[in-house]
PDBML (XML) file of the C-alpha atoms, coordinates in Angstrom:
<?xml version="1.0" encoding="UTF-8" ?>
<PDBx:datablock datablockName="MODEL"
   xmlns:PDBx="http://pdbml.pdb.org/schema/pdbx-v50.xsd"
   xmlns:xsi="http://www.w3.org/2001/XMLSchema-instance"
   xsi:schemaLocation="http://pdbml.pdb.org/schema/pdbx-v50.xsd pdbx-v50.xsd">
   <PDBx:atom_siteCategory>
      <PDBx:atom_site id="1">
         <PDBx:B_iso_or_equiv>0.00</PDBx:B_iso_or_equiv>
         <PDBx:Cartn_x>8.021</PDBx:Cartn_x>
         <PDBx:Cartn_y>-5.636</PDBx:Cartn_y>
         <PDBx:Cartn_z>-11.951</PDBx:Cartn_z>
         <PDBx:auth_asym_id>A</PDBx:auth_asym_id>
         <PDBx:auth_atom_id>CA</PDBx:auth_atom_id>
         <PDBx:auth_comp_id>UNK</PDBx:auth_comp_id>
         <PDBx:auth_seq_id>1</PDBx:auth_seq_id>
         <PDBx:group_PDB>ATOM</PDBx:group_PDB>
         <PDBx:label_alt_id xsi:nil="true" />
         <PDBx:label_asym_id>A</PDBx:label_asym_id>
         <PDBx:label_atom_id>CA</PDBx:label_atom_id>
         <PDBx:label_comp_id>UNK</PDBx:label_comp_id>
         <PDBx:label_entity_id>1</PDBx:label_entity_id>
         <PDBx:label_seq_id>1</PDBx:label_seq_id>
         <PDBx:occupancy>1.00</PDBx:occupancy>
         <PDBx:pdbx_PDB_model_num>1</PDBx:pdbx_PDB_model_num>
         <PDBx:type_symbol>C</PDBx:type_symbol>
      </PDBx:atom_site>
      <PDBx:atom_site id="2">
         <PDBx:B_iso_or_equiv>0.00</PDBx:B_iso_or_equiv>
         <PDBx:Cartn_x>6.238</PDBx:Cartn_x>
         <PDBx:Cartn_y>-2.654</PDBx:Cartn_y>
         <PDBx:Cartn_z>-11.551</PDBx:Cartn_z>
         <PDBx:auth_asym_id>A</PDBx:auth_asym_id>
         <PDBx:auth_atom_id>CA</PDBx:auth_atom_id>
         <PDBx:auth_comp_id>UNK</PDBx:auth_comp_id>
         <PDBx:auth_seq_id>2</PDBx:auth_seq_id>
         <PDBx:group_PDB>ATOM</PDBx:group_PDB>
         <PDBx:label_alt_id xsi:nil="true" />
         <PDBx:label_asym_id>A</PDBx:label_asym_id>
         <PDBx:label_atom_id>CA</PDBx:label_atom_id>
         <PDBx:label_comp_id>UNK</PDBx:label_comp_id>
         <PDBx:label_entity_id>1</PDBx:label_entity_id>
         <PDBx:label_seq_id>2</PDBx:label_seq_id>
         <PDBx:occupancy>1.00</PDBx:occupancy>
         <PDBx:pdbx_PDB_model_num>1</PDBx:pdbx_PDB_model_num>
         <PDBx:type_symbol>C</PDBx:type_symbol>
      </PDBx:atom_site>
      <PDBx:atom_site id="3">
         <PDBx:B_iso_or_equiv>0.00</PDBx:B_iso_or_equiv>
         <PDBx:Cartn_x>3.095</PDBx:Cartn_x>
         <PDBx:Cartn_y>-3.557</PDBx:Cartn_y>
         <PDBx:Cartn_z>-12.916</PDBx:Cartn_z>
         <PDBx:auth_asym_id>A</PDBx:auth_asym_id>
         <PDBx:auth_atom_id>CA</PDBx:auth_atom_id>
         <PDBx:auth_comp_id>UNK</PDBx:auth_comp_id>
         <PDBx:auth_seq_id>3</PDBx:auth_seq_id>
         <PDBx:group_PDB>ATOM</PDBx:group_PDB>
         <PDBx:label_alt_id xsi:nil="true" />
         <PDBx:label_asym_id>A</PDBx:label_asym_id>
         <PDBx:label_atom_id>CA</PDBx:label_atom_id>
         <PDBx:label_comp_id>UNK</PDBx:label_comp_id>
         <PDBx:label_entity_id>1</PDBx:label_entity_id>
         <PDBx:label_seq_id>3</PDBx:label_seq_id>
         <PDBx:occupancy>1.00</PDBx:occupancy>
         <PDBx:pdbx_PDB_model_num>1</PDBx:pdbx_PDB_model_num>
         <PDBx:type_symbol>C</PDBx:type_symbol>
      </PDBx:atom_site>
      <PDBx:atom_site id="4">
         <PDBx:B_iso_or_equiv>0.00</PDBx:B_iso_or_equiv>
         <PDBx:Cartn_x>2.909</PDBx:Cartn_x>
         <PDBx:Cartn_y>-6.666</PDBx:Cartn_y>
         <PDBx:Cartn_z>-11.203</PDBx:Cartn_z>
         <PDBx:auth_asym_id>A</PDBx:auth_asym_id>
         <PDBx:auth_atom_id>CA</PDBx:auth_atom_id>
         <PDBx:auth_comp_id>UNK</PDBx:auth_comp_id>
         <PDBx:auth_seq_id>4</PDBx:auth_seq_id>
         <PDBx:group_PDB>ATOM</PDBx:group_PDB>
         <PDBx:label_alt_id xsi:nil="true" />
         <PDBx:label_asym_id>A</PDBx:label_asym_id>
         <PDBx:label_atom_id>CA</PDBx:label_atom_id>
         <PDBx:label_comp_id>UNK</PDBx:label_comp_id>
         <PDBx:label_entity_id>1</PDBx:label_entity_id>
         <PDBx:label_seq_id>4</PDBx:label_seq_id>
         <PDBx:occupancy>1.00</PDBx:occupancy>
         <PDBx:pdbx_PDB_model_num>1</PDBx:pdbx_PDB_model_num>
         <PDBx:type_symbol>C</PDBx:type_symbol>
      </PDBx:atom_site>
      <PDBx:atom_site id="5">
         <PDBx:B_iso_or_equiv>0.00</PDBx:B_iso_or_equiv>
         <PDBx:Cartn_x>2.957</PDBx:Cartn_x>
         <PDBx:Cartn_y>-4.018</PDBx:Cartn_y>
         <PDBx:Cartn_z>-7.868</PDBx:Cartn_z>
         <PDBx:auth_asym_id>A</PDBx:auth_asym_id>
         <PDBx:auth_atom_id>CA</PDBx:auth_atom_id>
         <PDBx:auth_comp_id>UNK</PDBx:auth_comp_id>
         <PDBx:auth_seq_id>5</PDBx:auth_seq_id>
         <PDBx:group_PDB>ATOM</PDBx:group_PDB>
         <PDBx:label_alt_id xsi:nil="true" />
         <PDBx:label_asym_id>A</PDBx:label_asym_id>
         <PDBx:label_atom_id>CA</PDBx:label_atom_id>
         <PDBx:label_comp_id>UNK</PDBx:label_comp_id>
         <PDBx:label_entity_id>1</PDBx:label_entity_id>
         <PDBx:label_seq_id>5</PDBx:label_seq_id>
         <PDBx:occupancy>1.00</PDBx:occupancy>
         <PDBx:pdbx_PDB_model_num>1</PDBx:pdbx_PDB_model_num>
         <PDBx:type_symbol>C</PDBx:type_symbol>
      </PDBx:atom_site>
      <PDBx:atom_site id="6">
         <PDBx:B_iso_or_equiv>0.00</PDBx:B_iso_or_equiv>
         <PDBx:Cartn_x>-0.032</PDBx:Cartn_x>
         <PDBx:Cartn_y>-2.719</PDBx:Cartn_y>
         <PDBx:Cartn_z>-9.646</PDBx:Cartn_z>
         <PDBx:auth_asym_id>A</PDBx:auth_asym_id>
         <PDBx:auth_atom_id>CA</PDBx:auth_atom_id>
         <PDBx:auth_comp_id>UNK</PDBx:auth_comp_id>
         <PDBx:auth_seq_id>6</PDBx:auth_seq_id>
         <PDBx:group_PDB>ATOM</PDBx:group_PDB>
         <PDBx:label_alt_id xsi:nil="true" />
         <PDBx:label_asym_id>A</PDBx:label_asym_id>
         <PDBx:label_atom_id>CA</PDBx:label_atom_id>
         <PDBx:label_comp_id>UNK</PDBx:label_comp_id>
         <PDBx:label_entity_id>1</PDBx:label_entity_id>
         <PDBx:label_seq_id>6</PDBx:label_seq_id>
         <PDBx:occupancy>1.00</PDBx:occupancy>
         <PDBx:pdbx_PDB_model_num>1</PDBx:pdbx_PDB_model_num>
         <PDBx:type_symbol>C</PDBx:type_symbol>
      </PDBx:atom_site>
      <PDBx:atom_site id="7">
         <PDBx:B_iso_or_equiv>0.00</PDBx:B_iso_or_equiv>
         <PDBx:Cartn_x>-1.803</PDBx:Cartn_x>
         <PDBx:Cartn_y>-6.021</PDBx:Cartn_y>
         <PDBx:Cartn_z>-9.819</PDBx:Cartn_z>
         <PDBx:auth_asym_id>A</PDBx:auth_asym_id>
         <PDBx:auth_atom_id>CA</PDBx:auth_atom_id>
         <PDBx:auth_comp_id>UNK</PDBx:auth_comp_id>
         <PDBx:auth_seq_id>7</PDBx:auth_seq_id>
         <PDBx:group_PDB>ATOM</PDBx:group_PDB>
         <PDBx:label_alt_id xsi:nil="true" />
         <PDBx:label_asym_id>A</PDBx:label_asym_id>
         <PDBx:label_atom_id>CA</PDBx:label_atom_id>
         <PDBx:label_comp_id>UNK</PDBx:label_comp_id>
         <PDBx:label_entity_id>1</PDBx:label_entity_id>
         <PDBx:label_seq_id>7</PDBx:label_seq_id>
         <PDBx:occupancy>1.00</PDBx:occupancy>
         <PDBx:pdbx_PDB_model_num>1</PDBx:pdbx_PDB_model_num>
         <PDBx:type_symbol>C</PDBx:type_symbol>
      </PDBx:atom_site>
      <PDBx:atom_site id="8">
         <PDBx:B_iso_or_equiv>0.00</PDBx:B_iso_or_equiv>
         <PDBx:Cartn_x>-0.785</PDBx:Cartn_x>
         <PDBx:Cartn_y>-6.519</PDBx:Cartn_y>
         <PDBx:Cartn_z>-5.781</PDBx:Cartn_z>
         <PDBx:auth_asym_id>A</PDBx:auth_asym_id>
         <PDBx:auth_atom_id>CA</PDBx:auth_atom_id>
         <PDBx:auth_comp_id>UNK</PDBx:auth_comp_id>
         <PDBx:auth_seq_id>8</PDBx:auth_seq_id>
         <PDBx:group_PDB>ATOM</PDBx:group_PDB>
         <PDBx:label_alt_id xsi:nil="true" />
         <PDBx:label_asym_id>A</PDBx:label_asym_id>
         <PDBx:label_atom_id>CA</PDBx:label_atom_id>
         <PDBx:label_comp_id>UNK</PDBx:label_comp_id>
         <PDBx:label_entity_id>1</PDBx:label_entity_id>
         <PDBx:label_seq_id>8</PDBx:label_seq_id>
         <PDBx:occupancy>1.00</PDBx:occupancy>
         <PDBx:pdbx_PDB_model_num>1</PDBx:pdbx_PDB_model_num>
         <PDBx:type_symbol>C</PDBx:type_symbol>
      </PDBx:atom_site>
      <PDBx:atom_site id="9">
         <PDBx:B_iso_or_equiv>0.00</PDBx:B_iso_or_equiv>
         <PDBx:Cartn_x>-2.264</PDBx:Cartn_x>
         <PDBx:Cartn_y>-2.783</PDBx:Cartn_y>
         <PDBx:Cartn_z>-5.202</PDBx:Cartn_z>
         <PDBx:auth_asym_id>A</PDBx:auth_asym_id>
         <PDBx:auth_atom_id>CA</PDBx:auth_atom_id>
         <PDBx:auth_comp_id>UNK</PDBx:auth_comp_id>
         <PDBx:auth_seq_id>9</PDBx:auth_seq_id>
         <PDBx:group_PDB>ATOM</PDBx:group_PDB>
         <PDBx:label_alt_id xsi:nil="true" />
         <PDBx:label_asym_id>A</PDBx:label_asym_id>
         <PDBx:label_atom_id>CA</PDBx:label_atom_id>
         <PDBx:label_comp_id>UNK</PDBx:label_comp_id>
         <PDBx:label_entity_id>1</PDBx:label_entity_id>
         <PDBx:label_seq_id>9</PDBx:label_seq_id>
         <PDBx:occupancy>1.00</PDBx:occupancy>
         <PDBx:pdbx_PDB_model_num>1</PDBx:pdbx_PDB_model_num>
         <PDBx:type_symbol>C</PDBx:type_symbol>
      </PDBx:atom_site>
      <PDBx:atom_site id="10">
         <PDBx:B_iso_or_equiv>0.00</PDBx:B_iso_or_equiv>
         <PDBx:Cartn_x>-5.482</PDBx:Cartn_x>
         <PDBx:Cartn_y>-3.486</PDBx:Cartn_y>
         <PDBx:Cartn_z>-7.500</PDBx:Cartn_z>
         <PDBx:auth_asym_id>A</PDBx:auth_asym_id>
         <PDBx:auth_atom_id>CA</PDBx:auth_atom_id>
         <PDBx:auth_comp_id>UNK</PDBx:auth_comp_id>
         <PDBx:auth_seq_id>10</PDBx:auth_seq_id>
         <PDBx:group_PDB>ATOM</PDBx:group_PDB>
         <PDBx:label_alt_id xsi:nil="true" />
         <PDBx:label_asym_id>A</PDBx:label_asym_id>
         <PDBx:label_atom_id>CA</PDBx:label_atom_id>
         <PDBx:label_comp_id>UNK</PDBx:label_comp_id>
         <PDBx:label_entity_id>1</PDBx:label_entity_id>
         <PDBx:label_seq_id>10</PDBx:label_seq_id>
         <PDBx:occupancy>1.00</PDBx:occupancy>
         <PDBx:pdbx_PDB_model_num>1</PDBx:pdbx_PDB_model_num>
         <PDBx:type_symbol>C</PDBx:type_symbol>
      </PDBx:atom_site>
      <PDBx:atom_site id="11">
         <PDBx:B_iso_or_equiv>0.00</PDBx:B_iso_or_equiv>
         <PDBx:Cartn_x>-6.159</PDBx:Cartn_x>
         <PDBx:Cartn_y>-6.935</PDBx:Cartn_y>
         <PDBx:Cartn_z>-5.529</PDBx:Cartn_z>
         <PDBx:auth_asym_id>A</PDBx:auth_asym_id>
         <PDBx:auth_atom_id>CA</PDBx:auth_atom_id>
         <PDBx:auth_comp_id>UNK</PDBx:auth_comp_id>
         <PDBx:auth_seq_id>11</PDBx:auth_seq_id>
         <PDBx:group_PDB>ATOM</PDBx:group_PDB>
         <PDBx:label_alt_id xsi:nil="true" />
         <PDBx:label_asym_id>A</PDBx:label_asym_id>
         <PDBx:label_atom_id>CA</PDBx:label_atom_id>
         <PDBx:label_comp_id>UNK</PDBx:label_comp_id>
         <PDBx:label_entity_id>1</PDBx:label_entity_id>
         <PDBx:label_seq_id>11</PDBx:label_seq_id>
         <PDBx:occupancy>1.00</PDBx:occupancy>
         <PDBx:pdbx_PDB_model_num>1</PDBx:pdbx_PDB_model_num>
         <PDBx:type_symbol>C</PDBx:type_symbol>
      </PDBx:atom_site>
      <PDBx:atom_site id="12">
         <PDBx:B_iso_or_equiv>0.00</PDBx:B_iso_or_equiv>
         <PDBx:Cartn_x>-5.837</PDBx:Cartn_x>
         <PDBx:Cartn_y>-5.638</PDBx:Cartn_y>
         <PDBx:Cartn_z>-2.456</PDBx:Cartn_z>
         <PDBx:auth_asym_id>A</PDBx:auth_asym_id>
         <PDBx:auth_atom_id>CA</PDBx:auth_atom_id>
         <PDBx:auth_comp_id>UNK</PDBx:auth_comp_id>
         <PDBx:auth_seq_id>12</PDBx:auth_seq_id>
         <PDBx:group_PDB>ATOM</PDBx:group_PDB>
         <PDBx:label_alt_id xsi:nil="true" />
         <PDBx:label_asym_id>A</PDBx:label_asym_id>
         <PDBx:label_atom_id>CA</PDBx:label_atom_id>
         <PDBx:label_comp_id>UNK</PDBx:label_comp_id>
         <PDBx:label_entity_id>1</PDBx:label_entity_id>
         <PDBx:label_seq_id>12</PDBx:label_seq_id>
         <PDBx:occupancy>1.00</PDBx:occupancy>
         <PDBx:pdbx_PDB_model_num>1</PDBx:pdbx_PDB_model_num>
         <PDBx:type_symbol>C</PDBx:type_symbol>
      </PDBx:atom_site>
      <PDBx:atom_site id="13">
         <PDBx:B_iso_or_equiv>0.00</PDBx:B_iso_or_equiv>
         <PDBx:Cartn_x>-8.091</PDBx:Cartn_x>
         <PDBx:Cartn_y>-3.099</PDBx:Cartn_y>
         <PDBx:Cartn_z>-3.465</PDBx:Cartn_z>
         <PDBx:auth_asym_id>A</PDBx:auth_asym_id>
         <PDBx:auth_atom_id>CA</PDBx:auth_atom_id>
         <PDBx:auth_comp_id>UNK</PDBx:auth_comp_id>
         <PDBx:auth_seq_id>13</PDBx:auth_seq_id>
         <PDBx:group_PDB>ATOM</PDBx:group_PDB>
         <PDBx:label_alt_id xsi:nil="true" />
         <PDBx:label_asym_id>A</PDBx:label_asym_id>
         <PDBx:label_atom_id>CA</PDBx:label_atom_id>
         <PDBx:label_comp_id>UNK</PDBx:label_comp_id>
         <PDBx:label_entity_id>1</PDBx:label_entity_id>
         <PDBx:label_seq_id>13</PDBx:label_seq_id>
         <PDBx:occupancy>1.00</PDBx:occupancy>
         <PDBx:pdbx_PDB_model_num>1</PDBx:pdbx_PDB_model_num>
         <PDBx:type_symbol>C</PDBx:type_symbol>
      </PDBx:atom_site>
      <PDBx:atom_site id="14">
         <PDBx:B_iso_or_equiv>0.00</PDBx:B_iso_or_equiv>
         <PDBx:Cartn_x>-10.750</PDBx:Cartn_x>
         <PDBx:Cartn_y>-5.575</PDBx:Cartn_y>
         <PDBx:Cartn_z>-4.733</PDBx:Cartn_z>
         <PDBx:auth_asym_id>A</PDBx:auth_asym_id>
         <PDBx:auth_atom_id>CA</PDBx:auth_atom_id>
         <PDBx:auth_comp_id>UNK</PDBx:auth_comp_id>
         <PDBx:auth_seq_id>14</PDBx:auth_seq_id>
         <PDBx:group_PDB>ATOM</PDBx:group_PDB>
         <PDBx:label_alt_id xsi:nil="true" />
         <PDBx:label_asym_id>A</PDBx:label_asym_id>
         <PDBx:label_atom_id>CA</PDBx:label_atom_id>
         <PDBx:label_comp_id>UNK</PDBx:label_comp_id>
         <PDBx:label_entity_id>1</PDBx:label_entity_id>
         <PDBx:label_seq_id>14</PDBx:label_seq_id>
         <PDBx:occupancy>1.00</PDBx:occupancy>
         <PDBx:pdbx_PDB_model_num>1</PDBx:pdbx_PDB_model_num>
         <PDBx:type_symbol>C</PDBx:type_symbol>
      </PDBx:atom_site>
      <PDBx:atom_site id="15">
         <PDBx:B_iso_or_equiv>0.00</PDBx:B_iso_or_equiv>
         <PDBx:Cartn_x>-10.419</PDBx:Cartn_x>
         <PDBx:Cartn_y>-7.146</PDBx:Cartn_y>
         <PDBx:Cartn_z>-1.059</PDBx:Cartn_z>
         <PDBx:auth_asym_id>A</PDBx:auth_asym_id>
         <PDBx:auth_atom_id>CA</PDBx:auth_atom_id>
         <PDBx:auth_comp_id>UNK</PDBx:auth_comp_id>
         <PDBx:auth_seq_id>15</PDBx:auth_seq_id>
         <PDBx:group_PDB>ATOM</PDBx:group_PDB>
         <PDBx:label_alt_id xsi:nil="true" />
         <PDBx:label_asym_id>A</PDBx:label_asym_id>
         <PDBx:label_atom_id>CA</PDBx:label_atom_id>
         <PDBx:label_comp_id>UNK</PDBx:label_comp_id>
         <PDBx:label_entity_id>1</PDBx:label_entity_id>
         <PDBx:label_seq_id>15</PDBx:label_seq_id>
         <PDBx:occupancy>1.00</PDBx:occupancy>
         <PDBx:pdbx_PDB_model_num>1</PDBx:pdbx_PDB_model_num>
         <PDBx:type_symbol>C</PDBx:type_symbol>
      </PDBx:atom_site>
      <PDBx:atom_site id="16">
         <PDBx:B_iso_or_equiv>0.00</PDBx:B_iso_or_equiv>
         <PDBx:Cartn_x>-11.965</PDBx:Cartn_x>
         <PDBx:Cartn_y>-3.968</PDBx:Cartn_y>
         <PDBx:Cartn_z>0.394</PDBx:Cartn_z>
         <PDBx:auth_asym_id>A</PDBx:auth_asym_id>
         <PDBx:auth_atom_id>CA</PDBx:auth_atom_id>
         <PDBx:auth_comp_id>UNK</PDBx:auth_comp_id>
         <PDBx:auth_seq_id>16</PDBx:auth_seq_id>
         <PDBx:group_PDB>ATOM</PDBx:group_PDB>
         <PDBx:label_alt_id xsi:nil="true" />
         <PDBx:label_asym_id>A</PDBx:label_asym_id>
         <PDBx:label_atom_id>CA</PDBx:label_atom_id>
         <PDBx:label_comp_id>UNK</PDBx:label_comp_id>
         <PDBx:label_entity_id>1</PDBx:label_entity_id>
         <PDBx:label_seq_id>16</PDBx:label_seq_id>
         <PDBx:occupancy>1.00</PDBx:occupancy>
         <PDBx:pdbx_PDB_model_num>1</PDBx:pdbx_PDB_model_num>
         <PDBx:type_symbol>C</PDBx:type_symbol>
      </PDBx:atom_site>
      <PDBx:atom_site id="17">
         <PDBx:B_iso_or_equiv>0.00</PDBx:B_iso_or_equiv>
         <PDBx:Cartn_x>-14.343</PDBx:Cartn_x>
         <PDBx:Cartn_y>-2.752</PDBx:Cartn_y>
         <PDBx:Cartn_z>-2.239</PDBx:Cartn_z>
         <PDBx:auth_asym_id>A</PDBx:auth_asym_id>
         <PDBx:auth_atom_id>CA</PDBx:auth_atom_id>
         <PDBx:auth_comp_id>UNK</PDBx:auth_comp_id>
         <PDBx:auth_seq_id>17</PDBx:auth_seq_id>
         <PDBx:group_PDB>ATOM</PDBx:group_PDB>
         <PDBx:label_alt_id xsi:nil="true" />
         <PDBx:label_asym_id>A</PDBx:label_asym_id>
         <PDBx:label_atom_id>CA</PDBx:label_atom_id>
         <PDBx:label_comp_id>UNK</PDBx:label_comp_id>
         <PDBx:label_entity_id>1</PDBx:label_entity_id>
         <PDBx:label_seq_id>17</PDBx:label_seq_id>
         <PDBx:occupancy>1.00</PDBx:occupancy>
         <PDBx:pdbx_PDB_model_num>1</PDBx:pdbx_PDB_model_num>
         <PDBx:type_symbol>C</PDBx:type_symbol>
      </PDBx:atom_site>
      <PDBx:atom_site id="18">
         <PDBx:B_iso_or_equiv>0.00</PDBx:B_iso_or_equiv>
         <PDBx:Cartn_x>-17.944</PDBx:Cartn_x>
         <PDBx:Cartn_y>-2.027</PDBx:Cartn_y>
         <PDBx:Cartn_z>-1.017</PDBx:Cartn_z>
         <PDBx:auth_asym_id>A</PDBx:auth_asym_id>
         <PDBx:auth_atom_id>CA</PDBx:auth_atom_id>
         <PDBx:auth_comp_id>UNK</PDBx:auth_comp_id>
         <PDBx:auth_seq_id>18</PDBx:auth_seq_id>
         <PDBx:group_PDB>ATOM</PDBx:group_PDB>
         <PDBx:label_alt_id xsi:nil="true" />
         <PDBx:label_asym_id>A</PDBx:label_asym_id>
         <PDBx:label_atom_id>CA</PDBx:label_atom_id>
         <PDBx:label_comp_id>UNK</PDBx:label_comp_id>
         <PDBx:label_entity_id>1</PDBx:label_entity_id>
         <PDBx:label_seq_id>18</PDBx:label_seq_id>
         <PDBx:occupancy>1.00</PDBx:occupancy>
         <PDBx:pdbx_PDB_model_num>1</PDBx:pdbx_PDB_model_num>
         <PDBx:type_symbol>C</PDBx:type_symbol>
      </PDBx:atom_site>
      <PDBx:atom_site id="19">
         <PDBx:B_iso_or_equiv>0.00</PDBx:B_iso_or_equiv>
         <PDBx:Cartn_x>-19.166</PDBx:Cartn_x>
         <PDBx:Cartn_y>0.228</PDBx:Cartn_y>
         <PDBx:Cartn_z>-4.338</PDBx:Cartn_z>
         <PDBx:auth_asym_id>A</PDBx:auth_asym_id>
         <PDBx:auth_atom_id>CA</PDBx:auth_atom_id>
         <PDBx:auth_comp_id>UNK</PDBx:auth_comp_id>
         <PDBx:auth_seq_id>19</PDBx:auth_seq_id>
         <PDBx:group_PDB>ATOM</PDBx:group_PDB>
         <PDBx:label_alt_id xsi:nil="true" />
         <PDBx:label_asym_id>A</PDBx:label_asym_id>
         <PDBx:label_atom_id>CA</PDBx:label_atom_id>
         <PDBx:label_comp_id>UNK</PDBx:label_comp_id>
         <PDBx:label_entity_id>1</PDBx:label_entity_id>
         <PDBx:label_seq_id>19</PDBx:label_seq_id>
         <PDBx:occupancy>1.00</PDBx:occupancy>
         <PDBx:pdbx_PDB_model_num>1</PDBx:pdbx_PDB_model_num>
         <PDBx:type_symbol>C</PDBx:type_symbol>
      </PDBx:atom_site>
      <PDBx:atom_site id="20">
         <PDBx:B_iso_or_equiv>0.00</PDBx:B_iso_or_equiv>
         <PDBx:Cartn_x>-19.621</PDBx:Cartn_x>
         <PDBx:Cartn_y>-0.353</PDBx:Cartn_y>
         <PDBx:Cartn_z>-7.621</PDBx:Cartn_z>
         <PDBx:auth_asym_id>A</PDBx:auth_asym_id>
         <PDBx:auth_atom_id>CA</PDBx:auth_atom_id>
         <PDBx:auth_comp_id>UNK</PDBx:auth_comp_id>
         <PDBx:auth_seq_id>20</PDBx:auth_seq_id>
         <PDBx:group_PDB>ATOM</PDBx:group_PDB>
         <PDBx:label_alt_id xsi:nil="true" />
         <PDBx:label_asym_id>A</PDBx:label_asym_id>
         <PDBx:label_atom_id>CA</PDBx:label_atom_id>
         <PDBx:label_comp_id>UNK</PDBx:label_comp_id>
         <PDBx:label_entity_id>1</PDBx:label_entity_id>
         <PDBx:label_seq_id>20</PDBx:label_seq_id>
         <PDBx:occupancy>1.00</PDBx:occupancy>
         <PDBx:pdbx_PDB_model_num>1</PDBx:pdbx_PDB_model_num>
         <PDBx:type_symbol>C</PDBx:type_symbol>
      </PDBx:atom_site>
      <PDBx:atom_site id="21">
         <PDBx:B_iso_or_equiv>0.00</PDBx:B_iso_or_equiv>
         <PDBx:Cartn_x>-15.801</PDBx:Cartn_x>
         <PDBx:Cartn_y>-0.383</PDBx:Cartn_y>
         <PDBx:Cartn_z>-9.218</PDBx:Cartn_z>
         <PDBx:auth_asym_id>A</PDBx:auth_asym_id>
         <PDBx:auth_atom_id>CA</PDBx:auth_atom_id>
         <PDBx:auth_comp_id>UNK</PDBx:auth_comp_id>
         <PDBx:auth_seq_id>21</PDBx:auth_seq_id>
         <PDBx:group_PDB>ATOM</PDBx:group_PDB>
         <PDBx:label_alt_id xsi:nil="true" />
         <PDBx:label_asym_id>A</PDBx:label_asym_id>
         <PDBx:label_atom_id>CA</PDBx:label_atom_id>
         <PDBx:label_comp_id>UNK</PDBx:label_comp_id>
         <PDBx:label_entity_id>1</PDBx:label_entity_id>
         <PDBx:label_seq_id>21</PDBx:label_seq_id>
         <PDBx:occupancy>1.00</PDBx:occupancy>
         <PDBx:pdbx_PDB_model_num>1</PDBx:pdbx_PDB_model_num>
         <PDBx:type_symbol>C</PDBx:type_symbol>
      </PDBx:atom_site>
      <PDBx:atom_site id="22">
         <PDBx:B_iso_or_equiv>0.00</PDBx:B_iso_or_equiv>
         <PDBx:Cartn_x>-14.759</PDBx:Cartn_x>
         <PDBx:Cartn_y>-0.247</PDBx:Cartn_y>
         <PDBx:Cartn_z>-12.962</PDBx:Cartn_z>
         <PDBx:auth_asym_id>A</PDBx:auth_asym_id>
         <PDBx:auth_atom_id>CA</PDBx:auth_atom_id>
         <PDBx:auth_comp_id>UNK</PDBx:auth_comp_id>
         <PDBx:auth_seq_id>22</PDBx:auth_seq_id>
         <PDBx:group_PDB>ATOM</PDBx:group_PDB>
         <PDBx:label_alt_id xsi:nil="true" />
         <PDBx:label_asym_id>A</PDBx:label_asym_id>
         <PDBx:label_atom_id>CA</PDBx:label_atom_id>
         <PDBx:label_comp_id>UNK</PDBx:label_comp_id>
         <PDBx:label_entity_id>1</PDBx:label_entity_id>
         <PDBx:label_seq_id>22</PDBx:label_seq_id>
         <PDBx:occupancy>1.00</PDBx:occupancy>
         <PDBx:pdbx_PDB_model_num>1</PDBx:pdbx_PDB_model_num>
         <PDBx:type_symbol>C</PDBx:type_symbol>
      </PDBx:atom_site>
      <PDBx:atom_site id="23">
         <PDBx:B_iso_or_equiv>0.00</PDBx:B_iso_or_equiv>
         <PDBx:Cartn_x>-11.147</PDBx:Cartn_x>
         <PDBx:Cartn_y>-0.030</PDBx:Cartn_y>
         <PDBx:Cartn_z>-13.785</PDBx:Cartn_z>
         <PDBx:auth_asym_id>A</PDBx:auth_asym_id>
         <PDBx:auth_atom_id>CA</PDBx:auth_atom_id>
         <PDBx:auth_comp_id>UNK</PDBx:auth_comp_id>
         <PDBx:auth_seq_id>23</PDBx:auth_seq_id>
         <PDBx:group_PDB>ATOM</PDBx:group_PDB>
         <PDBx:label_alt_id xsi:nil="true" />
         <PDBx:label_asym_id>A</PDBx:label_asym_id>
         <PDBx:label_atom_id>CA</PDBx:label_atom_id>
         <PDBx:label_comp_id>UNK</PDBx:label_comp_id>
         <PDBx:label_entity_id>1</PDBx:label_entity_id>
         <PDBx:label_seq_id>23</PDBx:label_seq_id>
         <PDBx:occupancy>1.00</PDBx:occupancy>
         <PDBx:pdbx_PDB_model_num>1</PDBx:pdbx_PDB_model_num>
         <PDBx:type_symbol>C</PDBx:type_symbol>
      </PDBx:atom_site>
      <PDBx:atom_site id="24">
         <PDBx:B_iso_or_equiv>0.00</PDBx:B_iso_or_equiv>
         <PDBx:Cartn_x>-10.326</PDBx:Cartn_x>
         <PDBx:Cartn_y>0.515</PDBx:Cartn_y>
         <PDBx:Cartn_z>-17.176</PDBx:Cartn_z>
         <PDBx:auth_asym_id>A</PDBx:auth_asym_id>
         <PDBx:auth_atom_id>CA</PDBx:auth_atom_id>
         <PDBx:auth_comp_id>UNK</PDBx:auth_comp_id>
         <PDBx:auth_seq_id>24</PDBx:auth_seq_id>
         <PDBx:group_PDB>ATOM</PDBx:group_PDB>
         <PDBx:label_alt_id xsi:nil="true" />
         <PDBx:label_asym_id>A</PDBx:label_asym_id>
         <PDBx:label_atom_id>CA</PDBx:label_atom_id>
         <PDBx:label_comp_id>UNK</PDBx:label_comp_id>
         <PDBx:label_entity_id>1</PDBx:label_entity_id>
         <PDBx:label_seq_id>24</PDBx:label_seq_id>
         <PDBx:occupancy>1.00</PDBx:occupancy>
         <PDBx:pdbx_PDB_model_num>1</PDBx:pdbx_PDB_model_num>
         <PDBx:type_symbol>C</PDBx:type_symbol>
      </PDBx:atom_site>
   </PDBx:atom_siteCategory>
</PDBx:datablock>
């Protein structure tokens, strides 16, 4: 449960990306 908040909170982040993003 909480990591699928992370997956919500790492999707929504992809939405608004406008760099270069790694996540690792």
């Amino acid at each position: 449960f909480q990591r699928a908040e992370l997956w919500n909170d790492l999707e929504e982040t992809a939405r608004s990306m406008e760099k270069p993003w790694l996540v690792a």
